[in-house]
Protein backbone atom coordinates (compact mmCIF):
# COMPACT_ATOMS: atom_id res chain seq x y z
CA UNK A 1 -14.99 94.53 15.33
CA UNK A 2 -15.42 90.63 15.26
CA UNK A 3 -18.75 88.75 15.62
CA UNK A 4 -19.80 87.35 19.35
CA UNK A 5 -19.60 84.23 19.78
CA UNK A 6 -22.08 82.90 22.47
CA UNK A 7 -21.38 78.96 23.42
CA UNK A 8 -24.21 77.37 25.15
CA UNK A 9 -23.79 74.63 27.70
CA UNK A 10 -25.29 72.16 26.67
CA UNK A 11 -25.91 69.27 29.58
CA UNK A 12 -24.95 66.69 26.83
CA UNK A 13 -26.83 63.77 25.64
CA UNK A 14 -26.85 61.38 28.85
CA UNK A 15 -28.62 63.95 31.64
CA UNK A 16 -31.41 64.07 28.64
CA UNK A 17 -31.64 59.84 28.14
CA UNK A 18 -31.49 59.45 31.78
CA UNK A 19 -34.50 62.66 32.28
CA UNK A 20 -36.55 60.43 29.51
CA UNK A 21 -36.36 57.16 31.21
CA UNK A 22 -36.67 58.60 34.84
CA UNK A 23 -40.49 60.34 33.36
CA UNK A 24 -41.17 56.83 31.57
CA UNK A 25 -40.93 55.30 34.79
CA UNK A 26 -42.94 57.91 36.74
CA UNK A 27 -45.52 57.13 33.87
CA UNK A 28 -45.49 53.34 34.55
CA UNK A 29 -45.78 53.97 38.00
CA UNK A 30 -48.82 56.30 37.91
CA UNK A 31 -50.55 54.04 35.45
CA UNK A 32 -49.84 51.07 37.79
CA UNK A 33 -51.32 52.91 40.66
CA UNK A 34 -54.15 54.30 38.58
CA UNK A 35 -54.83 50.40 37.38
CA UNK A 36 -54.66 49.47 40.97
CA UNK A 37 -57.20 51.90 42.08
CA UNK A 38 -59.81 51.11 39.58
CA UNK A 39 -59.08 47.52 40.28
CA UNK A 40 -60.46 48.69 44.01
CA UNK A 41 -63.40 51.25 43.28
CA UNK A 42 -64.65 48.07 40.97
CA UNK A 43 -64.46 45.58 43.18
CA UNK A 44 -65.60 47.60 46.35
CA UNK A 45 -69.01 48.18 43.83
CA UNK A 46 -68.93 44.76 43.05
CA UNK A 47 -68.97 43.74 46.23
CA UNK A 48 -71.49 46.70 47.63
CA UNK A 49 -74.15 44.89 44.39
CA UNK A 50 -73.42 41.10 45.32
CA UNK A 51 -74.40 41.38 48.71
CA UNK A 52 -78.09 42.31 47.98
CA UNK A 53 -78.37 40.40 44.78
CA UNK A 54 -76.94 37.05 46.72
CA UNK A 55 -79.79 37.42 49.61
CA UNK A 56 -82.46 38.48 46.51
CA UNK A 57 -81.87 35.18 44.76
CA UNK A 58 -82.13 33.23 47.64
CA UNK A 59 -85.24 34.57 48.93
CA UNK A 60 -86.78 34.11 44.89
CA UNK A 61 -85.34 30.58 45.26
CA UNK A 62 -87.19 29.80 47.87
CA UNK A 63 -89.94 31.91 46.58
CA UNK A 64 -89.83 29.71 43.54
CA UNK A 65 -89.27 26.58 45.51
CA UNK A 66 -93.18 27.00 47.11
CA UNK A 67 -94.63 28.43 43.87
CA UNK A 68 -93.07 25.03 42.13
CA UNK A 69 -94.43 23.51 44.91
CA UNK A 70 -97.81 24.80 43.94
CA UNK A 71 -98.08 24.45 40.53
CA UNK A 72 -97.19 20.58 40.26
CA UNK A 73 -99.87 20.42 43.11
CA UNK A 74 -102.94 21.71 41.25
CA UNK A 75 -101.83 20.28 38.69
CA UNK A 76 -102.24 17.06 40.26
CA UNK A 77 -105.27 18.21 41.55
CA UNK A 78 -106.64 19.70 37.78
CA UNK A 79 -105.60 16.93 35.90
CA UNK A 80 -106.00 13.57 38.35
CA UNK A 81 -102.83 12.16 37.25
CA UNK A 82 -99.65 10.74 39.16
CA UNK A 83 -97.59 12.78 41.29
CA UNK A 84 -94.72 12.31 39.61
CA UNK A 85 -95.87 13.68 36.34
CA UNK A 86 -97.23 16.64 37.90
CA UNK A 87 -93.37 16.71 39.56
CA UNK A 88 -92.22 16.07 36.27
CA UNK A 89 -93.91 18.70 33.63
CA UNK A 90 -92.46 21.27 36.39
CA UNK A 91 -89.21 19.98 36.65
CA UNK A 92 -89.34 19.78 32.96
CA UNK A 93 -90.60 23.89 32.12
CA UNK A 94 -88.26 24.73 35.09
CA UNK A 95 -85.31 22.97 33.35
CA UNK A 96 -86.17 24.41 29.74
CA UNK A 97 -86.81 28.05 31.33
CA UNK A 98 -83.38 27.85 32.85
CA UNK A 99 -81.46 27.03 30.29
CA UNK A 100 -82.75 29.82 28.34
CA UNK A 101 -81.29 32.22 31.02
CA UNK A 102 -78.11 30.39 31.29
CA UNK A 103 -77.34 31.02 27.15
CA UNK A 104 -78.63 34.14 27.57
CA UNK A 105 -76.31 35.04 30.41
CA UNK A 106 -73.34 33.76 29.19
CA UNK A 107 -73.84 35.21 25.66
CA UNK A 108 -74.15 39.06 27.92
CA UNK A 109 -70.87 38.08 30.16
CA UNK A 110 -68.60 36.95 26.95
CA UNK A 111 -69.66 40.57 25.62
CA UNK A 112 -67.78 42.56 27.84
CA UNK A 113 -64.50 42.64 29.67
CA UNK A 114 -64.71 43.04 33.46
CA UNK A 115 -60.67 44.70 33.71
CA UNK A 116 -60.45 48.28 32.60
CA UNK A 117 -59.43 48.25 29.12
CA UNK A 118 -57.86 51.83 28.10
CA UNK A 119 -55.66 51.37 31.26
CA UNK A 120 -54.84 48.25 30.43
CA UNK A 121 -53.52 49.20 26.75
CA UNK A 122 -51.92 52.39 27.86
CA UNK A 123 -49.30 50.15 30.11
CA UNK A 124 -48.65 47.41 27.14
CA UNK A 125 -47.76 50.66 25.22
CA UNK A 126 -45.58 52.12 27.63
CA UNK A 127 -43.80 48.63 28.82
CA UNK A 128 -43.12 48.16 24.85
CA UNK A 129 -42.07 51.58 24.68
CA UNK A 130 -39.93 51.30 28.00
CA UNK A 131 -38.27 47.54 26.74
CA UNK A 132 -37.71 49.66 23.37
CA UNK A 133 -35.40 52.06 25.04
């Protein structure tokens, strides 16, 4: 009796490169969508915290505005000098205090990225990865 010999159909190489480039693509696409909607959710929350941090600051502006206000007053009134030094050694503490807050702030913000970053990285890898093939 001779052996069997079972052949296999094999689909061949193209159906395979074209299956592999057709899922890269899906991948792209569902990254690009997944990038798009946490661009959204992040600025909808942005958004949703601006709102009542904008009206905050400019009620503690004004706030600050009156206790300013105040405190060049009596010290006018403490110290029996000239208005305008009383203006100025506020204006002066205000100005030092401030820029304090502004290093400080910016040294926080350069800390951090605002986009997503693993999302980000996974779509470099795929587009090189895509561009490869």
């Amino acid at each position: 009796m001779a052996p069997e010999q079972t052949t296999y159909n094999s689909p061949g190489l193209t159906p395979l490169i074209t299956g592999i480039v057709n899922d890269a693509q899906a991948l792209v696409r569902q990254q690009l969508t997944l990038f798009q909607t946490e661009l959204k959710n992040d600025l909808r929350r942005t958004k949703e915290a601006t709102i009542p941090l904008a009206i905050g600051a400019v009620m503690a502006l004004l706030a600050g505005i009156f206790i300013c206000l105040a405190v060049a007053h009596y010290l006018i009134y403490l110290f029996e000098m000239p208005w305008f030094c009383g203006y100025a050694t506020v204006g002066i503490a205000l100005a030092l205090i401030g820029g304090a807050l502004v290093y400080m702030g910016k040294a926080k913000f350069d800390a951090f990225s605002p986009l997503p970053e693993k999302t980000v990285e996974g779509l470099k890898e795929n587009v090189q990865w895509k561009t490869k093939t």
